[in-house]
N, C-alpha and C. Protein backbone atom coordinates (compact mmCIF):
# COMPACT_ATOMS: atom_id res chain seq x y z
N UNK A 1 95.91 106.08 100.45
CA UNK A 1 95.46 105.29 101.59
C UNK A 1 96.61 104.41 102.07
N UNK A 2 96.87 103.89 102.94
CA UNK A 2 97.54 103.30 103.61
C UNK A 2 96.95 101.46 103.73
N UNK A 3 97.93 100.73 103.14
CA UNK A 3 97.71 99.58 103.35
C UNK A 3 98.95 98.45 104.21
N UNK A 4 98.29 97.15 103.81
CA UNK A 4 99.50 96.23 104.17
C UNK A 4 100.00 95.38 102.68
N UNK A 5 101.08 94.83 102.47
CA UNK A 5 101.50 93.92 101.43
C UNK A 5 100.69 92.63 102.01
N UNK A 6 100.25 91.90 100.91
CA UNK A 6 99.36 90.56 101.48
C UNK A 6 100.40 89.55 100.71
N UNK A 7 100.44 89.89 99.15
CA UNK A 7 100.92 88.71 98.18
C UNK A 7 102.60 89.35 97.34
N UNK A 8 103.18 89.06 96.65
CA UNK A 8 104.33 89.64 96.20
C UNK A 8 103.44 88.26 94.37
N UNK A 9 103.49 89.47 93.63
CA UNK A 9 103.25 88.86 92.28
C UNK A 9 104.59 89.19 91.47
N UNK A 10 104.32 88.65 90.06
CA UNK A 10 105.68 89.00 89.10
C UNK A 10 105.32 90.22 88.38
N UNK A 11 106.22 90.55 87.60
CA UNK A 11 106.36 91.91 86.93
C UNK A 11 105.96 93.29 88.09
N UNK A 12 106.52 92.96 89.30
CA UNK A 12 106.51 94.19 90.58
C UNK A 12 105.01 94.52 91.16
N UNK A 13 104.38 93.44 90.99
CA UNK A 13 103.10 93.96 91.13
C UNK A 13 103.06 93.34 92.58
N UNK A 14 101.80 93.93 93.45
CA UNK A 14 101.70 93.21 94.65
C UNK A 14 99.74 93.59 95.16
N UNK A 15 99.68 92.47 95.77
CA UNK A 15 98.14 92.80 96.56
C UNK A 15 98.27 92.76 97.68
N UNK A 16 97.18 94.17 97.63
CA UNK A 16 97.44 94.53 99.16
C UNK A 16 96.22 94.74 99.62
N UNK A 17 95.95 95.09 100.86
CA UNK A 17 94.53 95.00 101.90
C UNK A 17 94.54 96.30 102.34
N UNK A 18 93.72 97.04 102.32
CA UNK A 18 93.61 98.67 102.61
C UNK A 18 93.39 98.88 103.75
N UNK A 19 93.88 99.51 104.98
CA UNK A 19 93.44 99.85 106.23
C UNK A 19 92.23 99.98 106.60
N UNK A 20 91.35 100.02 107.62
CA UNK A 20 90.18 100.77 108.10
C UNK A 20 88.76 100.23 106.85
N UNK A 21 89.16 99.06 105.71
CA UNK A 21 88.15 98.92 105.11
C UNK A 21 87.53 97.91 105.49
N UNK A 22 86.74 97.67 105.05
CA UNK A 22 85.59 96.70 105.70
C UNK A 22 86.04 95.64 105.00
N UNK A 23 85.79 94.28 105.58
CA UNK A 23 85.85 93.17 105.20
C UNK A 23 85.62 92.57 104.02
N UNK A 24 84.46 93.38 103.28
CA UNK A 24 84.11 92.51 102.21
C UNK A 24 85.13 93.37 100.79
N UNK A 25 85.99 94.46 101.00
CA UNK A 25 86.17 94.98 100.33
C UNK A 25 87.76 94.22 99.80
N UNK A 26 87.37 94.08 98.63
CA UNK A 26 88.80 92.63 97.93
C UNK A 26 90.08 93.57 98.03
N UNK A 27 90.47 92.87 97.65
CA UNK A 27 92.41 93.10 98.13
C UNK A 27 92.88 94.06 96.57
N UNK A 28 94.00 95.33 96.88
CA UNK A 28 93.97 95.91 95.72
C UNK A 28 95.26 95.51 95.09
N UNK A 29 94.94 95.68 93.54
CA UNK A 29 96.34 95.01 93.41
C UNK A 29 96.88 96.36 92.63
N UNK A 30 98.10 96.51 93.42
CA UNK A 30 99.31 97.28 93.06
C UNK A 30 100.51 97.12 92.28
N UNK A 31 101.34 98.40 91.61
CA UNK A 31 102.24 98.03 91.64
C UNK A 31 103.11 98.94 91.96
N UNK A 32 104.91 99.24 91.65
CA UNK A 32 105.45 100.22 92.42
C UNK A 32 105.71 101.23 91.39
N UNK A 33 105.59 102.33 92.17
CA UNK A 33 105.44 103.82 91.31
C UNK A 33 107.19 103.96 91.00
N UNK A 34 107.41 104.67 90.12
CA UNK A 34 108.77 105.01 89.41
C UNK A 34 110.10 105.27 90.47
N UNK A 35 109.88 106.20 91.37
CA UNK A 35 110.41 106.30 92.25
C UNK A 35 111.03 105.53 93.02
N UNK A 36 110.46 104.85 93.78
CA UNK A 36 110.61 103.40 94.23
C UNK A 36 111.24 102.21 93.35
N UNK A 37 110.86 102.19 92.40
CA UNK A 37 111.70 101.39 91.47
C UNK A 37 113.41 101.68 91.04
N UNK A 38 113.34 103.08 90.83
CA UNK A 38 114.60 104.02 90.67
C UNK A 38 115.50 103.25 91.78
N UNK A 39 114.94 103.98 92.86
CA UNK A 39 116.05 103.34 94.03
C UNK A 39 116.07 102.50 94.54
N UNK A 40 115.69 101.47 93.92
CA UNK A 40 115.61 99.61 94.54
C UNK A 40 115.15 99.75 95.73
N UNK A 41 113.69 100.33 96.35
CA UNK A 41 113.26 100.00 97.42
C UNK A 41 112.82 98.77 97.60
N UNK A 42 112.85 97.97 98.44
CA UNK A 42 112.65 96.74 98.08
C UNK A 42 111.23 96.20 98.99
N UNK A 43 110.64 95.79 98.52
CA UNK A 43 108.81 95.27 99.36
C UNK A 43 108.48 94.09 99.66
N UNK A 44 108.14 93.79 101.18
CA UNK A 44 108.28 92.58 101.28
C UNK A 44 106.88 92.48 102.05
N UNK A 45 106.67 91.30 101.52
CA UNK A 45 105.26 91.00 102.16
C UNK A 45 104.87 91.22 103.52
N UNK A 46 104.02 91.98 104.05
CA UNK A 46 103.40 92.10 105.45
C UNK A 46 104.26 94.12 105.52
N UNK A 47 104.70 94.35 105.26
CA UNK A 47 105.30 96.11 104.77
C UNK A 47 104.15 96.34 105.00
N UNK A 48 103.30 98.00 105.55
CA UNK A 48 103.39 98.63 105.86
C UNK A 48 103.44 99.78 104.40
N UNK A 49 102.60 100.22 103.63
CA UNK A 49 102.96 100.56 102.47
C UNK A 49 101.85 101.80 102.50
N UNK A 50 101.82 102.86 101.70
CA UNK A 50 100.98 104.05 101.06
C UNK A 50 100.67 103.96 99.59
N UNK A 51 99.20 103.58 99.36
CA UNK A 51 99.17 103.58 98.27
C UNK A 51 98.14 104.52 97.72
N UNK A 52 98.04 104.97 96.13
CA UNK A 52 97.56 106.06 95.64
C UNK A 52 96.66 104.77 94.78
N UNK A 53 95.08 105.18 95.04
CA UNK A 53 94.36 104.19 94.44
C UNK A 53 94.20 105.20 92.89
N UNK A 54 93.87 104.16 92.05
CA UNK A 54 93.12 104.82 90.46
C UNK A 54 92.14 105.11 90.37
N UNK A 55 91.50 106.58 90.14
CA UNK A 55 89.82 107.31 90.33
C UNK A 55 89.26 106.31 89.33
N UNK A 56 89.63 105.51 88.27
CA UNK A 56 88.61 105.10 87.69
C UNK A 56 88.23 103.20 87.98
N UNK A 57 89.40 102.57 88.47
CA UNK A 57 89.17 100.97 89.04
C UNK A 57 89.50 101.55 90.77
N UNK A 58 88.61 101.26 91.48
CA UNK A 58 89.09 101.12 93.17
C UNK A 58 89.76 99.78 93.36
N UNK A 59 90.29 98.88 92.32
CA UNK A 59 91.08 97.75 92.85
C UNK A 59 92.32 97.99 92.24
N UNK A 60 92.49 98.60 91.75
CA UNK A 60 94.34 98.92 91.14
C UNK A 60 94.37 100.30 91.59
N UNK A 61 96.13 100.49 92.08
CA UNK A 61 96.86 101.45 92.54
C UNK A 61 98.52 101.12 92.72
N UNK A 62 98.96 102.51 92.73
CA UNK A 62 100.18 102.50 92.78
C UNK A 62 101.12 102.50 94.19
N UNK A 63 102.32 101.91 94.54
CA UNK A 63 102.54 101.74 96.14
C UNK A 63 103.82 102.91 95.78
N UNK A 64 103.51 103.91 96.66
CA UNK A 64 104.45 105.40 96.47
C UNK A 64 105.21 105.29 97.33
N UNK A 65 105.15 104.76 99.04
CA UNK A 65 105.69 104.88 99.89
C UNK A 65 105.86 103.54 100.75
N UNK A 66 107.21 103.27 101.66
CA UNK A 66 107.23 102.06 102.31
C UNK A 66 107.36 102.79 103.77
N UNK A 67 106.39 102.79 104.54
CA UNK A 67 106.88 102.81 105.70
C UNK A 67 107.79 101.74 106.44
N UNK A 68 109.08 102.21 107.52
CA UNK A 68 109.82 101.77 107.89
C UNK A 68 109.09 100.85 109.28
């Protein structure tokens, strides 16, 4: 799913707000997938991000992609 960066936490983690979801649905908290880490992509709050949610918590997921 496609979200926005809301917060920048420690140990690379970040919360983010999921596109197209409804209001009452809480903010997910992410962090960055291997890839992204590899090549120092760097994430800054309000980004524009793709994230891969976890089938078993809908509030944690991984941020795979930064759109430009």
């Amino acid at each position: 799913v496609e979200g926005v960066v809301l917060e920048s936490l420690p140990n690379a983690m970040f919360r983010c707000s999921i596109n197209d979801a409804p209001d009452s649905q809480e903010p997910v908290l992410a962090t960055i997938s291997g890839k992204i880490r590899k090549n120092y992509v760097k994430i800054l709050v309000g980004d524009k991000v793709l994230i891969e949610l976890s089938p078993y918590d809908l509030t944690r997921g991984r941020i795979t992609f930064r759109y430009r």
